[in-house]
Protein backbone atom coordinates (compact mmCIF):
# COMPACT_ATOMS: atom_id res chain seq x y z
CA UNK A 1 0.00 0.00 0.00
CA UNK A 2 1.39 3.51 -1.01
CA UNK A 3 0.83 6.06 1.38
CA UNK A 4 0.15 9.10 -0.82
CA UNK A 5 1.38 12.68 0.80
CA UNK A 6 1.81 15.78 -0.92
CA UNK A 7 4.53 18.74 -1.39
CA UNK A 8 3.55 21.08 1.69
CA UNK A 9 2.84 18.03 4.14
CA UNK A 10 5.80 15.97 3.36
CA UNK A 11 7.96 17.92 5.33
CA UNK A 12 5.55 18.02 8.72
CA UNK A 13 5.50 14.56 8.61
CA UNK A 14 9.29 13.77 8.08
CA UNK A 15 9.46 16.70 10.79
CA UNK A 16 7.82 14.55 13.13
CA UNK A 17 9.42 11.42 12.13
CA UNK A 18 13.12 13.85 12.88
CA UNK A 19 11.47 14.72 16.04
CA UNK A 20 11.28 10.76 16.97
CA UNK A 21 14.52 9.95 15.56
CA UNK A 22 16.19 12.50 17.41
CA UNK A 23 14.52 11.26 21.02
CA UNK A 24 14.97 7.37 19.99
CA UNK A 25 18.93 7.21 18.79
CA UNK A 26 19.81 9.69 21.46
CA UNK A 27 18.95 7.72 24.56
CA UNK A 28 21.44 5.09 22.77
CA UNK A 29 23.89 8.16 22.30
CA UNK A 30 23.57 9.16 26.24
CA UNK A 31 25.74 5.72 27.53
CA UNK A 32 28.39 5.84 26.16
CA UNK A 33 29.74 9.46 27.45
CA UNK A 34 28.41 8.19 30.66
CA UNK A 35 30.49 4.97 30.65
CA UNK A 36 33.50 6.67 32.50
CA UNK A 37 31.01 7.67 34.69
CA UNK A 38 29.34 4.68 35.21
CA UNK A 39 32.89 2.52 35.30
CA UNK A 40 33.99 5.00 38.19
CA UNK A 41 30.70 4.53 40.24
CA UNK A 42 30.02 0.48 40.29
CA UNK A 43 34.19 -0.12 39.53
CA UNK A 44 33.65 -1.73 36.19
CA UNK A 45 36.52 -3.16 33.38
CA UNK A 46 36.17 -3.27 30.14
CA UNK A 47 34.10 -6.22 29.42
CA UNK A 48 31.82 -5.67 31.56
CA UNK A 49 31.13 -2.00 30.28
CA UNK A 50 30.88 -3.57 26.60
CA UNK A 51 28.18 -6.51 28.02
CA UNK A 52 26.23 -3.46 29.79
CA UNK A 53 25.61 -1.90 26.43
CA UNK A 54 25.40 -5.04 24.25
CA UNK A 55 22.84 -6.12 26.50
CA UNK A 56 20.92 -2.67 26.54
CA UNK A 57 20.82 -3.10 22.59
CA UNK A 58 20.80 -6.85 22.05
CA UNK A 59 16.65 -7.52 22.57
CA UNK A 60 15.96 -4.54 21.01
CA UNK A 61 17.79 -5.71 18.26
CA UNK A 62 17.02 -9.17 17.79
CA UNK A 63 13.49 -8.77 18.26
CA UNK A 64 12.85 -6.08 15.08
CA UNK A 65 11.92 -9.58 13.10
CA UNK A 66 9.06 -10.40 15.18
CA UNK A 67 8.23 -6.84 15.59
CA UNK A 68 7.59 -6.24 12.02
CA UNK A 69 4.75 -8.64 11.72
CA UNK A 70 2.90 -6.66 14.35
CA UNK A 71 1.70 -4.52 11.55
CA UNK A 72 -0.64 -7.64 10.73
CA UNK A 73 -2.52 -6.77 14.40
CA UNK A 74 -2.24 -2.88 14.91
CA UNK A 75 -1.43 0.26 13.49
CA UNK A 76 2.15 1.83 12.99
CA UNK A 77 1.79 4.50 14.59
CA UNK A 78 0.96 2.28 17.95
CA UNK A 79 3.83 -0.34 17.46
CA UNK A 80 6.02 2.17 16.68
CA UNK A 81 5.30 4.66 19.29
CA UNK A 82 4.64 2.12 21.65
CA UNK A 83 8.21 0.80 21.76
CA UNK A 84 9.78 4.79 22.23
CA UNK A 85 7.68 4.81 25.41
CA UNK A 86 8.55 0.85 26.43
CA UNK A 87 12.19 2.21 26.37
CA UNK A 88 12.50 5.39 27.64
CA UNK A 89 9.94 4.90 30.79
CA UNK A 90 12.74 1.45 31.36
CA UNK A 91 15.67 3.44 30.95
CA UNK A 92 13.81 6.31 33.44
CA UNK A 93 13.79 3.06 36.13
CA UNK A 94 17.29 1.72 35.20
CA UNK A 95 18.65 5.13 36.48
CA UNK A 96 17.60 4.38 39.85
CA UNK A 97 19.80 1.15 39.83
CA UNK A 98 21.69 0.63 42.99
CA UNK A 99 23.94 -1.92 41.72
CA UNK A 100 25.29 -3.09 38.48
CA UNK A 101 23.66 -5.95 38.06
CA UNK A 102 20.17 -4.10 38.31
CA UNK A 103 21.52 -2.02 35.65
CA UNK A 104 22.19 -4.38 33.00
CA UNK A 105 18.81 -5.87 33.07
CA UNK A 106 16.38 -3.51 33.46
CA UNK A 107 18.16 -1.44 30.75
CA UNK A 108 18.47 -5.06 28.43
CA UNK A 109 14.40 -5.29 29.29
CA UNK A 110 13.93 -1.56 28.59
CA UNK A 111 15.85 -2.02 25.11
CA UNK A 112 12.91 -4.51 23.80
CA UNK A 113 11.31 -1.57 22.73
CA UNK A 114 13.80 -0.08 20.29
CA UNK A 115 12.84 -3.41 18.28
CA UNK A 116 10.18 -1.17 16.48
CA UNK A 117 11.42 1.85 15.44
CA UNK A 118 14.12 1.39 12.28
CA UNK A 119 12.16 -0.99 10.76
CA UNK A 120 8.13 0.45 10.84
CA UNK A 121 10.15 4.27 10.66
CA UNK A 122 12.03 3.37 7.19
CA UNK A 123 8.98 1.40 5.99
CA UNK A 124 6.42 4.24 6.64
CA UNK A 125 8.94 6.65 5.18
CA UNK A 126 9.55 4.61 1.97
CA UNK A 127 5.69 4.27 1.49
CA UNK A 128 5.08 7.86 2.20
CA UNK A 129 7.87 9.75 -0.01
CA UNK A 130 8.21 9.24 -3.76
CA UNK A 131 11.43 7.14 -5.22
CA UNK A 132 12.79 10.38 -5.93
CA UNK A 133 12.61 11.70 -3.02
CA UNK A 134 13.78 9.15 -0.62
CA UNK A 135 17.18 9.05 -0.78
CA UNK A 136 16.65 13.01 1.00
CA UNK A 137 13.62 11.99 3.17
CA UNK A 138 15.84 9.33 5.06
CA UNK A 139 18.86 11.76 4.80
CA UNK A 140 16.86 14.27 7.23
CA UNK A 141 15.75 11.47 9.08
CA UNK A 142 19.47 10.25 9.75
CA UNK A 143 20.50 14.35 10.28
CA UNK A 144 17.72 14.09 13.24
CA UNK A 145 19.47 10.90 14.97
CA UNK A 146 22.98 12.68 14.30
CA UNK A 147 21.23 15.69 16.14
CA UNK A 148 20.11 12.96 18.79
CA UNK A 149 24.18 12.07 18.64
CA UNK A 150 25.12 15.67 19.38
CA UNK A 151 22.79 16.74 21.77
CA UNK A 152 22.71 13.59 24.19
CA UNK A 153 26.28 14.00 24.69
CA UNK A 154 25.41 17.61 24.96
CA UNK A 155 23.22 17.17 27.83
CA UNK A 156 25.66 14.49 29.84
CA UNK A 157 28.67 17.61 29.86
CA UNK A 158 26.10 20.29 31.10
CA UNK A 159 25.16 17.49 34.17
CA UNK A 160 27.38 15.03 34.47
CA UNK A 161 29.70 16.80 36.63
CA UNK A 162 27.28 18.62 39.24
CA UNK A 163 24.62 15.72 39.43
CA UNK A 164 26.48 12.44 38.20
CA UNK A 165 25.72 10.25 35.92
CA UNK A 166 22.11 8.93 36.43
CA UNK A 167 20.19 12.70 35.88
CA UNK A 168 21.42 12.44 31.86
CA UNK A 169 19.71 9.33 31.45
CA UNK A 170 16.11 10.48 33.47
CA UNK A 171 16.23 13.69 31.61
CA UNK A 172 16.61 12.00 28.10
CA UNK A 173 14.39 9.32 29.11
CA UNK A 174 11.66 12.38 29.72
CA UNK A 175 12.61 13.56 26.29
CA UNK A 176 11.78 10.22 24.52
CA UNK A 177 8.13 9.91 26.47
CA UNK A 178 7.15 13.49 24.78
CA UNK A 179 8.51 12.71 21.87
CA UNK A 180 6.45 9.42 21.70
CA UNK A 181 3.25 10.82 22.70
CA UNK A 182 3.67 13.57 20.28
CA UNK A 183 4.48 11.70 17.39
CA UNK A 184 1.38 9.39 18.40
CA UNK A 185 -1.40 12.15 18.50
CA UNK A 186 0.43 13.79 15.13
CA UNK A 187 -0.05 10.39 12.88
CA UNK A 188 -3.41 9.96 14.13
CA UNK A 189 -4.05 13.67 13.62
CA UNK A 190 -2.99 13.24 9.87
CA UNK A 191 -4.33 10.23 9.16
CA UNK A 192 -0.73 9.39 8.37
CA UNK A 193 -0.69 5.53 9.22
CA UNK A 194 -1.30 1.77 7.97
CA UNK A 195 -2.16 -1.20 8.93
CA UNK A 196 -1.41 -4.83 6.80
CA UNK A 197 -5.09 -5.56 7.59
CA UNK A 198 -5.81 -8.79 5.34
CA UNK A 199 -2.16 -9.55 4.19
CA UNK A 200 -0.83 -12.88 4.64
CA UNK A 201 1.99 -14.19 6.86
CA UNK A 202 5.21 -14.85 4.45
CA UNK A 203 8.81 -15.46 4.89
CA UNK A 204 11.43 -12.60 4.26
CA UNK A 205 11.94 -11.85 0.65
CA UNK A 206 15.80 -12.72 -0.24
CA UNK A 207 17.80 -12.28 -3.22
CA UNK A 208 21.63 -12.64 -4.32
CA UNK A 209 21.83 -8.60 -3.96
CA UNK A 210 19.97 -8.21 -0.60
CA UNK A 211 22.17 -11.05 0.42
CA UNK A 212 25.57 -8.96 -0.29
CA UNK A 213 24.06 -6.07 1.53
CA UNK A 214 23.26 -7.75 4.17
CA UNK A 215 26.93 -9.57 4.46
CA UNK A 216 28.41 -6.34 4.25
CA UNK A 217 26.21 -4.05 6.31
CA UNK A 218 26.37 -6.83 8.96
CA UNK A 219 30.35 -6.53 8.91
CA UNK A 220 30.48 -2.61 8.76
CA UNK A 221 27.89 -3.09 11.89
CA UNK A 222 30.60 -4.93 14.37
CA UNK A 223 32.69 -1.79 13.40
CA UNK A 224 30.61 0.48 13.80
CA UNK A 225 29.40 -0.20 16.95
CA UNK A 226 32.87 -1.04 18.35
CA UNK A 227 33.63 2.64 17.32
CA UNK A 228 30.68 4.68 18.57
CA UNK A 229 30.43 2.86 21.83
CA UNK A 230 34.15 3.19 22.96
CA UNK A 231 35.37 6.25 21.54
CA UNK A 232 34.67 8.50 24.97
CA UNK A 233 36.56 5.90 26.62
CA UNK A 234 39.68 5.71 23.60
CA UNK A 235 39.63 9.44 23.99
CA UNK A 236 40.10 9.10 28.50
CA UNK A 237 42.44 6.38 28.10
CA UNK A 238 44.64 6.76 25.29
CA UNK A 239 44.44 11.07 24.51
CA UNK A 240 44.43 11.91 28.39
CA UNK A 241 40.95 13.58 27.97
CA UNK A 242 38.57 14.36 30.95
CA UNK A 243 35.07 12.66 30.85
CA UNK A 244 33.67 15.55 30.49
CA UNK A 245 35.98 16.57 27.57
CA UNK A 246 35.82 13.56 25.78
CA UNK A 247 31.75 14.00 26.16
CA UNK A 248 32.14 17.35 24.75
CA UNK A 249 34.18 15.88 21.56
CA UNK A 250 31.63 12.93 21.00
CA UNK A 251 28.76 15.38 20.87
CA UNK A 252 31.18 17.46 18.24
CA UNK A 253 31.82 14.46 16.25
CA UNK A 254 28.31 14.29 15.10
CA UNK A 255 27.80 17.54 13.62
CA UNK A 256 28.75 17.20 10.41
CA UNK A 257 26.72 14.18 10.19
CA UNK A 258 23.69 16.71 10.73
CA UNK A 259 24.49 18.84 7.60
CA UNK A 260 25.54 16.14 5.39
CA UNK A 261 24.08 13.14 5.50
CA UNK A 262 20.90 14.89 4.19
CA UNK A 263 23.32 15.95 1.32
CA UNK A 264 24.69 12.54 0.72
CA UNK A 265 21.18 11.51 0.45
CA UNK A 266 20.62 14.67 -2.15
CA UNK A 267 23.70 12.82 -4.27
CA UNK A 268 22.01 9.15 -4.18
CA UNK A 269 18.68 10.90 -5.56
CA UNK A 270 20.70 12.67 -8.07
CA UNK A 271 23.27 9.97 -9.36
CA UNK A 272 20.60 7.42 -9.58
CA UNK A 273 22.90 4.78 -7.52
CA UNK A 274 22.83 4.50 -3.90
CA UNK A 275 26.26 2.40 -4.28
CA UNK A 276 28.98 4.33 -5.07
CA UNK A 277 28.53 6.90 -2.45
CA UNK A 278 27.66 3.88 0.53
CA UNK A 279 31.31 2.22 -0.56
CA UNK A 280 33.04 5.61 -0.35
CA UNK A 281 31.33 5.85 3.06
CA UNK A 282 32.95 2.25 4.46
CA UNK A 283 36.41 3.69 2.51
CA UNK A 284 36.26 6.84 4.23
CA UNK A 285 35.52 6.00 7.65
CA UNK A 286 37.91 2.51 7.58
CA UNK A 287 40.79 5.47 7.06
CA UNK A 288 39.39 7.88 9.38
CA UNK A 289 39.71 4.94 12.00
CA UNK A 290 42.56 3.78 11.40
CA UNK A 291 44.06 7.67 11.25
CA UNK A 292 42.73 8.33 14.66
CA UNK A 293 44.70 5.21 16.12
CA UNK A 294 47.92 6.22 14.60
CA UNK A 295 48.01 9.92 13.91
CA UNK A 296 48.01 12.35 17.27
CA UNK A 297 48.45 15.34 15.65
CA UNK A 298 45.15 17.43 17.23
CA UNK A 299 44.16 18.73 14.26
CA UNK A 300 44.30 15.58 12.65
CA UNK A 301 43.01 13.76 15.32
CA UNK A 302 39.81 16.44 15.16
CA UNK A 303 39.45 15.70 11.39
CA UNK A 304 39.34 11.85 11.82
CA UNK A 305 36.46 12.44 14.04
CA UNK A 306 34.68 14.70 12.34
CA UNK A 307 35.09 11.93 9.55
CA UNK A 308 33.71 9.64 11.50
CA UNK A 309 31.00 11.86 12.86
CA UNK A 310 29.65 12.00 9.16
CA UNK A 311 29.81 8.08 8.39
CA UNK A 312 30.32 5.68 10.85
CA UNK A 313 27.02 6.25 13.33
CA UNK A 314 24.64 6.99 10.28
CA UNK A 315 25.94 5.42 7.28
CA UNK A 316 24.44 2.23 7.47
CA UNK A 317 20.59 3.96 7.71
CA UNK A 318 21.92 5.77 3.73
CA UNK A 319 22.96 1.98 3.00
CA UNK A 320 19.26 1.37 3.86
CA UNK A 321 17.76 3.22 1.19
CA UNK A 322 19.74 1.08 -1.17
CA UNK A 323 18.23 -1.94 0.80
CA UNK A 324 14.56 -0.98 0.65
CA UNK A 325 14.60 -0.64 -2.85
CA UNK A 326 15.94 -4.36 -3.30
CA UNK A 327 12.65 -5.44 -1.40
CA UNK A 328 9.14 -5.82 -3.01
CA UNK A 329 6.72 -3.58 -1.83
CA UNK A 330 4.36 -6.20 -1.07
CA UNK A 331 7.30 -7.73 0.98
CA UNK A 332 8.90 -5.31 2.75
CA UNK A 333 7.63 -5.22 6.54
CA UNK A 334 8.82 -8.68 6.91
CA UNK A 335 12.08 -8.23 5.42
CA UNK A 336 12.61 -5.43 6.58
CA UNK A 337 12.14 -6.76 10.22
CA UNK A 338 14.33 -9.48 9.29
CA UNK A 339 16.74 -7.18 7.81
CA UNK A 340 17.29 -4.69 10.68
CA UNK A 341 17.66 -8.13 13.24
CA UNK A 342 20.39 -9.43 11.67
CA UNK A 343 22.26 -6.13 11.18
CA UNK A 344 21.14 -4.68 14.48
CA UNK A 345 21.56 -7.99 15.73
CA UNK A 346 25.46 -8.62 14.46
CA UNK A 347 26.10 -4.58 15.66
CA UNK A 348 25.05 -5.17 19.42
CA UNK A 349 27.15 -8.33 20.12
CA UNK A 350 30.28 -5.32 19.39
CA UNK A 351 30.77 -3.90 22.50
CA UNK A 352 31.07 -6.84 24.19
CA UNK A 353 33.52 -8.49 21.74
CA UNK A 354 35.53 -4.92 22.19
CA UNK A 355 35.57 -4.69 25.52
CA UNK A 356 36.92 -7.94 25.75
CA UNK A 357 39.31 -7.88 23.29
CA UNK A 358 40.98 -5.01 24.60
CA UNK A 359 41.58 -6.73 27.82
CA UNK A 360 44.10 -8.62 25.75
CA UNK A 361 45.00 -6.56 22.75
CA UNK A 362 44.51 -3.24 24.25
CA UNK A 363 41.62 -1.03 22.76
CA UNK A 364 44.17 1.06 20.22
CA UNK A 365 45.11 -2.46 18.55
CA UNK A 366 41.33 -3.11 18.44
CA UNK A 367 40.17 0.37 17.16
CA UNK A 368 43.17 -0.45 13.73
CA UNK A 369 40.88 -3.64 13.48
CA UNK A 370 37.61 -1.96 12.90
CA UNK A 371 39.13 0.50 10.98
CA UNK A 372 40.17 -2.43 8.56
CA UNK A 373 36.77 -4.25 8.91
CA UNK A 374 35.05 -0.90 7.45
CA UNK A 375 37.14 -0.78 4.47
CA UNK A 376 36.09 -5.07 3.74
CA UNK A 377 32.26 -4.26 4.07
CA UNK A 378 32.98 -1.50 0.67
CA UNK A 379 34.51 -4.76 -1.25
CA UNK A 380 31.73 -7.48 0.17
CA UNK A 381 28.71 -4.77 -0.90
CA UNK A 382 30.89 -4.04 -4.54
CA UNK A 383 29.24 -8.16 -5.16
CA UNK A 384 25.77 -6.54 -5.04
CA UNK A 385 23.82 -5.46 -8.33
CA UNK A 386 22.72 -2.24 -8.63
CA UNK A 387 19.91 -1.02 -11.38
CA UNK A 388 20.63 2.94 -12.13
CA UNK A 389 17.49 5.01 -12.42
CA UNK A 390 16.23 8.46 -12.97
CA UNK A 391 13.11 10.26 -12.63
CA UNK A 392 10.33 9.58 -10.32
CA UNK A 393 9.55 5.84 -10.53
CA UNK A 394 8.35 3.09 -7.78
């Protein structure tokens, strides 16, 4: 079903959808600043920071399959809305944890409920915005969880210091409850919704292409995550920052992203090809990586995260418009559900497998491995067939 939307009200509803976005990916983007924090207060290592936030995203993640085919019993708008709520009212209660232990699983409970949001968010986008169109429609909508990336770190170096770490995470958590409700009253409002009433249970759709992407994006993921969650602690422990500083720096990082990932969404739309610019992306942010483990001069050091700011936390959601267009309409729910899991899935096991690594390796030895792993997800997804278009088709 093709959600049809015209020229004025496109951009209140991907305004809305920003408004989510922004509230969803930054209660993700709020731990990690606080792990120094958080390692100082319950006297944590390395691997067991890295299970805390594998855990936090590893339901959440796995269970996006299941999610999907919620859309056969309810509306979008209440699956999708429903999870924001399920996690930031946990994450609210995890704050009050007295131990670590508590932590971990009401936070891995309170994660379920990011299993609904990439999957019914990208789907509703791609069946509300013309072909055309929606390479720059999720473009804005990764600016708004790169705005999510700079402002959660944002709030943890206004509070951290005076009120520790656990008013951050209430204070977000408040954020994502308005959001939700906000975004829920604003689809009903606009009659902006769907439901799969009368569609028939089917597997995932699958095909030699989708099955490159999702090799590749699945590699770039155990990168990517490996990166985003440690850097505030590669910054304390190998660059001598403060917590506070290195909060101050992640928040930075993610600025660029704001500004240009809409762009590089502009370019897909405009070359026709979603590929070339999502294998410059893994190229890109593999050297970035790798610069930032070797290279100390600051102003290097600043550009390699800036670099990685722009590609490594939002670059896989561009690679997604090349993956919703390898999926039948008909199909796409389902796959996409199934999609998201195993890329989600493969991305949340990272932190773990980095924390414990550099136990033994050291985390600068593991940071040159992700940087290496990015640059092998460009040659696995160079295996995937691309058709070239132009003009607005479906």
């Amino acid at each position: 079903m093709k959600m049809e939307t015209n020229h004025k009200h496109r951009w209140v509803i991907l305004l809305m959808f920003m408004l989510a976005h922004i509230a969803n990916d930054g209660l993700e983007w709020v731990i990690p600043p606080l792990l120094p924090a958080i390692r100082e207060h319950f006297h944590l290592s390395y691997t067991e920071m890295g299970a805390f936030f594998t855990l936090f995203r590893a339901f959440g993640s796995l269970l996006q399959a299941p999610a999907s085919y919620l859309v056969l019993l309810a509306p979008v708008s209440t699956i999708l809305v429903g999870g924001l709520l399920w996690t930031s009212i946990g994450m609210f209660l995890a704050s009050f944890s007295p131990s670590y232990a508590m932590l971990v699983w009401i936070s891995a409970v309170s994660g379920i409920g990011r299993s609904t949001y990439h999957p019914l968010a990208v789907s509703m986008l791609s069946r509300t915005f013309s072909r055309d169109f929606l390479g720059r429609a999720i473009g804005f909508h990764l600016s708004a969880s790169a705005i999510g990336h700079v402002l959660a770190p944002f709030l943890v170096v206004l509070l951290l210091q005076n009120y520790g770490w656990r008013l951050p995470l209430q204070v977000w958590s408040f954020i994502g409850l308005v959001a939700g409700v906000s975004l829920f009253f604003f689809l009903r409002r606009q009659r902006v919704d769907f439901q799969a009433k009368g569609k028939s249970w089917s597997w995932p759709f699958l095909s030699r292409p989708l099955g490159f992407y999702l090799l590749s994006i699945g590699v770039w993921g155990i990168a990517q995550s490996g990166i985003s969650t440690f850097i505030p602690l590669f910054l304390v422990d190998q660059r001598g920052f403060s917590a506070e500083r290195a909060a101050a720096v992640y928040g930075l990082m993610s600025i660029a992203g704001v500004f240009c990932r809409p762009l590089l969404g502009a370019l897909m739309d405009w070359m026709g090809r979603r590929k070339p610019v999502i294998n410059a992306g893994f190229i890109i942010s593999g050297m970035a990586i790798l610069g930032l483990t070797t290279l100390e001069t600051p102003w290097v050091m600043y550009l390699n995260i800036t670099l990685i700011g722009i590609f490594v936390a939002g670059h896989s959601g561009l690679a997604d418009t090349f993956m919703v267009e390898l999926i039948p309409a008909h199909r796409r729910e389902e796959t996409l559900g199934f999609t998201y899991t195993l890329r989600m899935g493969t991305a949340a096991t990272s932190p773990f497998i980095v924390g414990l690594l550099s136990e033994y390796m050291g985390l600068l030895n593991v940071f040159s491995i992700m940087g290496v792993i990015s640059i092998l997800s460009a040659f696995i997804l160079s295996f995937a067939e691309e058709k070239p278009w132009k003009g607005n088709s479906e």
